[in-house]
C-alpha atoms as a PDB file:
ATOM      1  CA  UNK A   1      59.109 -52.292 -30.837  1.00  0.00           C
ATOM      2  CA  UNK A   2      55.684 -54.287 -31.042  1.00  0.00           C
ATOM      3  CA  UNK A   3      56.098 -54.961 -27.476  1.00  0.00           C
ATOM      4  CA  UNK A   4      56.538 -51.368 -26.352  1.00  0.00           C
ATOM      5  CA  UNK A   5      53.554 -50.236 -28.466  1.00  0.00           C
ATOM      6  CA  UNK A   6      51.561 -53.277 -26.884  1.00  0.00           C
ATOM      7  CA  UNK A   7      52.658 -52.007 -23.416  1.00  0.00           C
ATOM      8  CA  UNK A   8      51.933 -48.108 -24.169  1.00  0.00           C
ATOM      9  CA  UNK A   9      48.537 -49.427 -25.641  1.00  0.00           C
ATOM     10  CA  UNK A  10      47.765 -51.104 -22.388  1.00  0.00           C
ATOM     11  CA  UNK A  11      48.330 -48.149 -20.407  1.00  0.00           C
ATOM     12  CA  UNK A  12      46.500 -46.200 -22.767  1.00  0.00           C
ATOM     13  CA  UNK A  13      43.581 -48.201 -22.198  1.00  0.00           C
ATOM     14  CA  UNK A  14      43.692 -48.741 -18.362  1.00  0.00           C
ATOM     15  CA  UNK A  15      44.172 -44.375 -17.812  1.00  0.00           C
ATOM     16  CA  UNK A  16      40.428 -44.566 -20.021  1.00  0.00           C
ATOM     17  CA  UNK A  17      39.298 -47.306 -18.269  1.00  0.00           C
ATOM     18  CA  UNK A  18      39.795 -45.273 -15.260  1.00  0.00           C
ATOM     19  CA  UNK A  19      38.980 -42.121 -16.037  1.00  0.00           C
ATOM     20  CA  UNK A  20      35.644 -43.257 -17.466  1.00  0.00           C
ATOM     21  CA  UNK A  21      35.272 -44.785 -13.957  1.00  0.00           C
ATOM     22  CA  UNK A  22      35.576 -41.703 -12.166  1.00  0.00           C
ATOM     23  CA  UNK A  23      33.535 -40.155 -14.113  1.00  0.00           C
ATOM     24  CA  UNK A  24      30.452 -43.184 -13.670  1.00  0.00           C
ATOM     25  CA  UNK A  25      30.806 -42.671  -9.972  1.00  0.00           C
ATOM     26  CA  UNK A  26      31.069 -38.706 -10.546  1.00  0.00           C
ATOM     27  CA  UNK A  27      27.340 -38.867 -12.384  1.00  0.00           C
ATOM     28  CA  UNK A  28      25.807 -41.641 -10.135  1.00  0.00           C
ATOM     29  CA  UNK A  29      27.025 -39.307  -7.371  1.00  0.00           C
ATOM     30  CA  UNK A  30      24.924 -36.153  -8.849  1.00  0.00           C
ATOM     31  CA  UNK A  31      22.018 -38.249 -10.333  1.00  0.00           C
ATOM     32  CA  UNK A  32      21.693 -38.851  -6.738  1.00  0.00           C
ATOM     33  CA  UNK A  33      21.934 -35.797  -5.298  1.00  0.00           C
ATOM     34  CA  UNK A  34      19.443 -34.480  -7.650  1.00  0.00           C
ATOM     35  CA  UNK A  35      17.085 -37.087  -7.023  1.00  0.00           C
ATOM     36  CA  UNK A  36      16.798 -36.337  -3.561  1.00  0.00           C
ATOM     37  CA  UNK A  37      16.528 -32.659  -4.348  1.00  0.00           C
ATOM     38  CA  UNK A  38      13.842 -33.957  -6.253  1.00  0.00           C
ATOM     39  CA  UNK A  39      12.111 -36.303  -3.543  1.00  0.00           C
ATOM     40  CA  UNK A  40      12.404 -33.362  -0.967  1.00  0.00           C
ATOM     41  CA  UNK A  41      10.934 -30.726  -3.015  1.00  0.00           C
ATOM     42  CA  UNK A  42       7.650 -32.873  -4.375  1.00  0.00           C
ATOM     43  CA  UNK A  43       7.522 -34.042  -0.837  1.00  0.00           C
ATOM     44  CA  UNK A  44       7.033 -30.089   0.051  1.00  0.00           C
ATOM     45  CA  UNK A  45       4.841 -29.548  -2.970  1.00  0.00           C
ATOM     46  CA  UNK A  46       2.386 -32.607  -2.171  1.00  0.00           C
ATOM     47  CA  UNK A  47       2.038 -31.864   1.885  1.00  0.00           C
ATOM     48  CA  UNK A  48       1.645 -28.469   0.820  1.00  0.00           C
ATOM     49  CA  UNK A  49      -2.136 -26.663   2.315  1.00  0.00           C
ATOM     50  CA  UNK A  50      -1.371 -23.148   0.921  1.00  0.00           C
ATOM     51  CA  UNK A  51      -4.498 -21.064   0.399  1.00  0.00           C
ATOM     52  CA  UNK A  52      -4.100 -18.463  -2.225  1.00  0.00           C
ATOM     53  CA  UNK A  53      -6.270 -15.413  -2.393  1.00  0.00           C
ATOM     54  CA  UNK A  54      -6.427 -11.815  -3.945  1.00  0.00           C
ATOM     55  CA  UNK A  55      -7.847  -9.432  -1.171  1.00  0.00           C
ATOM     56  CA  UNK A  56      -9.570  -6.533  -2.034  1.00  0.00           C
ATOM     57  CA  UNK A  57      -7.732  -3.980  -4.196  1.00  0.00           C
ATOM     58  CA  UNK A  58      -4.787  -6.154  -4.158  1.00  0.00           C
ATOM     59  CA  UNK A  59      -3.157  -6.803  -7.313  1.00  0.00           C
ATOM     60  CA  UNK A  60      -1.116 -10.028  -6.237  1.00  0.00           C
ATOM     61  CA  UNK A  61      -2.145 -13.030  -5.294  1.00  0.00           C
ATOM     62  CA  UNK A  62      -1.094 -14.204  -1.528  1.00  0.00           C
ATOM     63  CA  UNK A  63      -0.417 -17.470   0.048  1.00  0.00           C
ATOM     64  CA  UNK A  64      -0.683 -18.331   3.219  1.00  0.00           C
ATOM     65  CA  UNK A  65      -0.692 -21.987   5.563  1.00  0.00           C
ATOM     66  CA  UNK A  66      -2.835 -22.046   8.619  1.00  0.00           C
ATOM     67  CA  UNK A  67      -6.454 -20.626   9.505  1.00  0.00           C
ATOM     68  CA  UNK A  68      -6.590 -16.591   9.426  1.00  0.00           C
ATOM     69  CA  UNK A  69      -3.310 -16.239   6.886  1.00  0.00           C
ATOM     70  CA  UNK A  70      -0.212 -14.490   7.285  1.00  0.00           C
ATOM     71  CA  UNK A  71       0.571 -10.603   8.836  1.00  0.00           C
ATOM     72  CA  UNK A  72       0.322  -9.246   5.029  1.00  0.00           C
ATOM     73  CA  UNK A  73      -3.126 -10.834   4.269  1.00  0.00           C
ATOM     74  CA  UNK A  74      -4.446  -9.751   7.114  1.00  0.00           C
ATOM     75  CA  UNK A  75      -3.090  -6.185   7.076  1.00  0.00           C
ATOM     76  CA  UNK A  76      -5.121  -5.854   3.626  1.00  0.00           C
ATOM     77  CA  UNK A  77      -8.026  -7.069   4.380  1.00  0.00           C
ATOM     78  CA  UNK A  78      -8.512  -5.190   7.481  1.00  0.00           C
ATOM     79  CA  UNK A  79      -7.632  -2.291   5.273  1.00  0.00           C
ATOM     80  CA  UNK A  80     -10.014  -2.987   2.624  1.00  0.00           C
ATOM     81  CA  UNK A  81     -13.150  -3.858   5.532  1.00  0.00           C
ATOM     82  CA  UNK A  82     -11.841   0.080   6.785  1.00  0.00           C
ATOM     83  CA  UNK A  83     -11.560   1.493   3.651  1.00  0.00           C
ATOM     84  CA  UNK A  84     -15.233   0.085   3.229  1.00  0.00           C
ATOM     85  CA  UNK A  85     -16.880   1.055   6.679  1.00  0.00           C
ATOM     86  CA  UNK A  86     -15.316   4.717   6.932  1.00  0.00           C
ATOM     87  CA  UNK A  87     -13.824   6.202   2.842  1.00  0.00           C
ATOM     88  CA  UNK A  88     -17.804   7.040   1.987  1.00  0.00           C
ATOM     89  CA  UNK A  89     -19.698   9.641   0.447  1.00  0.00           C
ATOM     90  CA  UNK A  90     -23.571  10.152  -0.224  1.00  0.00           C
ATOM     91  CA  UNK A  91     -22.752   8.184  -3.619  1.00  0.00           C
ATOM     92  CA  UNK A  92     -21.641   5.026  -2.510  1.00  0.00           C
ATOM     93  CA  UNK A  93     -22.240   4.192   1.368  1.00  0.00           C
ATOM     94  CA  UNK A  94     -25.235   1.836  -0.054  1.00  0.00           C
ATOM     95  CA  UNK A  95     -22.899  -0.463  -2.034  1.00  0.00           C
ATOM     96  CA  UNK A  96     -19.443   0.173   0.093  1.00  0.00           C
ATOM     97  CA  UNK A  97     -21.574  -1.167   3.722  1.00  0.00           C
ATOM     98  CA  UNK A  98     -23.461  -3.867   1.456  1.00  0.00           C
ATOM     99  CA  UNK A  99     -19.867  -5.295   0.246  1.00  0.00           C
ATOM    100  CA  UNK A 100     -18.654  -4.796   3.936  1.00  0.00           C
ATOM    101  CA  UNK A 101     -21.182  -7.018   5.376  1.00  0.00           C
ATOM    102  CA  UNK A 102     -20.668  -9.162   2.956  1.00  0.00           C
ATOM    103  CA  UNK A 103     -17.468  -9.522   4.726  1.00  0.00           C
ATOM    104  CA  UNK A 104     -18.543 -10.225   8.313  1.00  0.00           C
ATOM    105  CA  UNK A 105     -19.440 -13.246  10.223  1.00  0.00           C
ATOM    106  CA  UNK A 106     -22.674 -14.015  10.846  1.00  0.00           C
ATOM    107  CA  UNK A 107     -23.015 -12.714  14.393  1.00  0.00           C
ATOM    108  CA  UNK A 108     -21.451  -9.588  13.358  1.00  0.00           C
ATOM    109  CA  UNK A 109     -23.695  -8.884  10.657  1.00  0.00           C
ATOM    110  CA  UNK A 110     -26.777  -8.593  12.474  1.00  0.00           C
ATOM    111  CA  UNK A 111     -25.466  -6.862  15.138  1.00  0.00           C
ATOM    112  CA  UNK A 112     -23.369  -4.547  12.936  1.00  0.00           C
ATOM    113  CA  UNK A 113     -26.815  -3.463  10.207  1.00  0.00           C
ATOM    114  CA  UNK A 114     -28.184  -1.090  12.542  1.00  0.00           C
ATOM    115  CA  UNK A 115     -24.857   0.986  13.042  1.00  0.00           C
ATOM    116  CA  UNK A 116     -24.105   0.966   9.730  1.00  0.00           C
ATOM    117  CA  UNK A 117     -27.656   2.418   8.649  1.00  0.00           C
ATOM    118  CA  UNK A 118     -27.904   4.722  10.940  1.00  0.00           C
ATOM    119  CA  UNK A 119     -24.300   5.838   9.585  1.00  0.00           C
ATOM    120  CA  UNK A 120     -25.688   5.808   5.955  1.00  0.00           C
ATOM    121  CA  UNK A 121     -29.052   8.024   6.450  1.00  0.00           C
ATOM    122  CA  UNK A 122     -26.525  10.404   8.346  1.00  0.00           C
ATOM    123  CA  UNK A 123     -24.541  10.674   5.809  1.00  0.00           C
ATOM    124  CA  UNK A 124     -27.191  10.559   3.021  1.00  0.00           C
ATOM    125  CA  UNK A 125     -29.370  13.198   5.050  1.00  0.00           C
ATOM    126  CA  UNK A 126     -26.686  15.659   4.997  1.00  0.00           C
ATOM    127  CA  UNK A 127     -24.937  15.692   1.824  1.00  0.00           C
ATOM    128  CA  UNK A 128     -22.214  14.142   3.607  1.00  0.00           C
ATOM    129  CA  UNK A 129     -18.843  11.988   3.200  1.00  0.00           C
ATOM    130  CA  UNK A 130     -15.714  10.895   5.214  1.00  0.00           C
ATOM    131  CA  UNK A 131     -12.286   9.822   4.530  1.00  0.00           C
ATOM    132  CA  UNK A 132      -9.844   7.871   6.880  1.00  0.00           C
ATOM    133  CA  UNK A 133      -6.150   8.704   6.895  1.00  0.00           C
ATOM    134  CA  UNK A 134      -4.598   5.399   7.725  1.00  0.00           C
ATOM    135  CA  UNK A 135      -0.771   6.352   9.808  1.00  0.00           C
ATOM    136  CA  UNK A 136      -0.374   2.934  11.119  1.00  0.00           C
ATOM    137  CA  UNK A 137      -1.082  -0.822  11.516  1.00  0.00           C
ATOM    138  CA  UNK A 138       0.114  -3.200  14.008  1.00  0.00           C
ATOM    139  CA  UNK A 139      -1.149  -7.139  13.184  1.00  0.00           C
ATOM    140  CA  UNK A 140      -1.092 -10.585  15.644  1.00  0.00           C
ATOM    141  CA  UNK A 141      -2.081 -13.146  13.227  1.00  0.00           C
ATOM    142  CA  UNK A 142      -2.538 -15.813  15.461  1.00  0.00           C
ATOM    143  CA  UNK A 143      -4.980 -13.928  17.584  1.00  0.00           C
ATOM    144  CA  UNK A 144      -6.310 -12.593  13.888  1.00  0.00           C
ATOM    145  CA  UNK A 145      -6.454  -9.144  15.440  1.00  0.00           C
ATOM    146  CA  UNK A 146      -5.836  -6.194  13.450  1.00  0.00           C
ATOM    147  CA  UNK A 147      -5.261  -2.527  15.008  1.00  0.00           C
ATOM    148  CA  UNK A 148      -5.188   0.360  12.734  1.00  0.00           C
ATOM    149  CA  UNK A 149      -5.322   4.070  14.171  1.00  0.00           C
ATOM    150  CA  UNK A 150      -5.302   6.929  12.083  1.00  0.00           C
ATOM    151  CA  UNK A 151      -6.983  10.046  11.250  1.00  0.00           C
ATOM    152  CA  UNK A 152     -11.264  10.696  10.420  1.00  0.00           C
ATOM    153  CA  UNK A 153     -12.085  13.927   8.488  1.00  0.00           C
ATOM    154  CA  UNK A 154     -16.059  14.383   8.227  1.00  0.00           C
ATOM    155  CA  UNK A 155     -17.291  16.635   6.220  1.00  0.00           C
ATOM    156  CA  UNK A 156     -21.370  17.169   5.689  1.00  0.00           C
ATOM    157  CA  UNK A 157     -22.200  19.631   3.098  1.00  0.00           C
ATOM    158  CA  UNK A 158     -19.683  22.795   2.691  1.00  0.00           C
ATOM    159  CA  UNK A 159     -18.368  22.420   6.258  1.00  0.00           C
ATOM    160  CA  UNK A 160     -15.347  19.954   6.855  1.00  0.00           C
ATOM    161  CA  UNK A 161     -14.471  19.165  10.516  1.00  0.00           C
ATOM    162  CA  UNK A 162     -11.007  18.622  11.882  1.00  0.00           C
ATOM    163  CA  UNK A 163      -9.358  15.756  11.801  1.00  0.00           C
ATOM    164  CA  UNK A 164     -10.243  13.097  14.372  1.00  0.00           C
ATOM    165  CA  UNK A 165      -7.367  10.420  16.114  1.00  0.00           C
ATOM    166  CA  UNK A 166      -9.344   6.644  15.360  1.00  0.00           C
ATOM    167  CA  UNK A 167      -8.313   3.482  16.144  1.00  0.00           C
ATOM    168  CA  UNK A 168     -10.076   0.538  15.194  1.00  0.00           C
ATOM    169  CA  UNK A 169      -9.463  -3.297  16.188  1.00  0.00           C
ATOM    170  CA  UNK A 170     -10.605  -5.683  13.858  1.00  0.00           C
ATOM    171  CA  UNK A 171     -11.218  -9.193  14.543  1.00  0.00           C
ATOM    172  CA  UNK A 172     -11.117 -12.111  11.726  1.00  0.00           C
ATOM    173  CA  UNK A 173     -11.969 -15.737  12.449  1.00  0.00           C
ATOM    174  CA  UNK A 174     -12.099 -18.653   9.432  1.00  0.00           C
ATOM    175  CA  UNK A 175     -15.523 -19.942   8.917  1.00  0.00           C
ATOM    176  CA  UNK A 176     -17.452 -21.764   6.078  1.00  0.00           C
ATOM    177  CA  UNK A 177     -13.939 -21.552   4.324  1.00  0.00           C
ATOM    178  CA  UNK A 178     -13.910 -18.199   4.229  1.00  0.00           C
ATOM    179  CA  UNK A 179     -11.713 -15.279   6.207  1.00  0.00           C
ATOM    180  CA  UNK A 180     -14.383 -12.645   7.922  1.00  0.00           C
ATOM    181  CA  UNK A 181     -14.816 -10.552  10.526  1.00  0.00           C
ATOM    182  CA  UNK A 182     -16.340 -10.655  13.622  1.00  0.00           C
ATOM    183  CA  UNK A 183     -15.348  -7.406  15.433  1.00  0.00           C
ATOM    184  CA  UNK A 184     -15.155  -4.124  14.227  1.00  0.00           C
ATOM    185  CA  UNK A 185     -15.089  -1.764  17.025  1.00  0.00           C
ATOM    186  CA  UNK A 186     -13.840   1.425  18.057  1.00  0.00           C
ATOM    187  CA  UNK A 187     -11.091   1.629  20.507  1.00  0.00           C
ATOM    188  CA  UNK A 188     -11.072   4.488  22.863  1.00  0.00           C
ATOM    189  CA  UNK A 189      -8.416   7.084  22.837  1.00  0.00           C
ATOM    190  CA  UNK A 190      -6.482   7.853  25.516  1.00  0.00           C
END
């Protein structure tokens, strides 16, 4: 009897030993997994050059690798430097073209003040105000070129004129650290 509880004891012991042995090389097996879950993902944390920024009327915070940022980022921007140049009124063309030179490049500042003032005495001369009707956008941001047609209402005074077909191209460039523009023009319609 003592030898049969002996033997059953000794098989006891080596189905434990075992199973405790699958179950060491079970854990190493996902400690190591996880640790080189680990090593990849602080490897893509440490090499990572994100630059985050909050454009202009944005409410979330984008991130972007490379120098002009990604199709979104630009999109807004470009929106906001419109939204700046053309949404006016005789209350706040002053502040809206100071904040969109702010904006520009160097070169494009200077050569962009006299258009802009001789916008704002128009429109402060006259009582007047305009509003752009964005319909579309179309974005290459490696060529950080920004299209955006749409339609201009001007109104000066009481009278409103009809609504206008735009398109504007505006071109961003990186410089000082900083995302601006350097173009702003008006493409002709066809």
């Amino acid at each position: 009897m003592e030898y049969k509880l002996r033997s059953a004891g000794n098989r006891n012991m080596a189905v434990a030993i075992l199973v405790l042995l699958v179950i060491t090389i079970m854990s190493l097996g996902l400690a190591w997994r996880v640790y080189s879950d680990n090593r990849a993902l602080m490897a893509q944390l440490v090499n990572n050059r994100q630059t985050i920024i909050i454009p202009y009327g944005a409410d979330t915070p984008f991130s972007f690798t490379g120098e002009r940022g990604d199709a979104r980022y630009l999109r807004l921007m470009a929106m906001a430097w419109l939204n700046l140049r053309l949404n006016i009124n005789n209350d706040n063309v002053a502040a809206s073209h100071e904040m969109l030179l702010a904006g520009a490049c160097d070169g494009a500042a200077t050569a962009m003040k006299p258009v802009l003032a001789e916008e704002a005495d128009r429109v402060k001369g006259n009582d007047g105000e305009s509003v752009f009707y964005l319909s579309d956008t179309k974005v290459w941001p490696d060529k950080g070129i920004v299209d955006l047609t749409g339609k201009l209402v001007l109104s000066y005074g009481m009278h409103s004129g009809a609504a206008v077909e735009k398109h504007y191209r505006i071109r961003t460039d990186t410089r000082n650290n900083r995302l601006c523009w350097n173009a702003f023009l008006e493409v002709p319609r066809d």
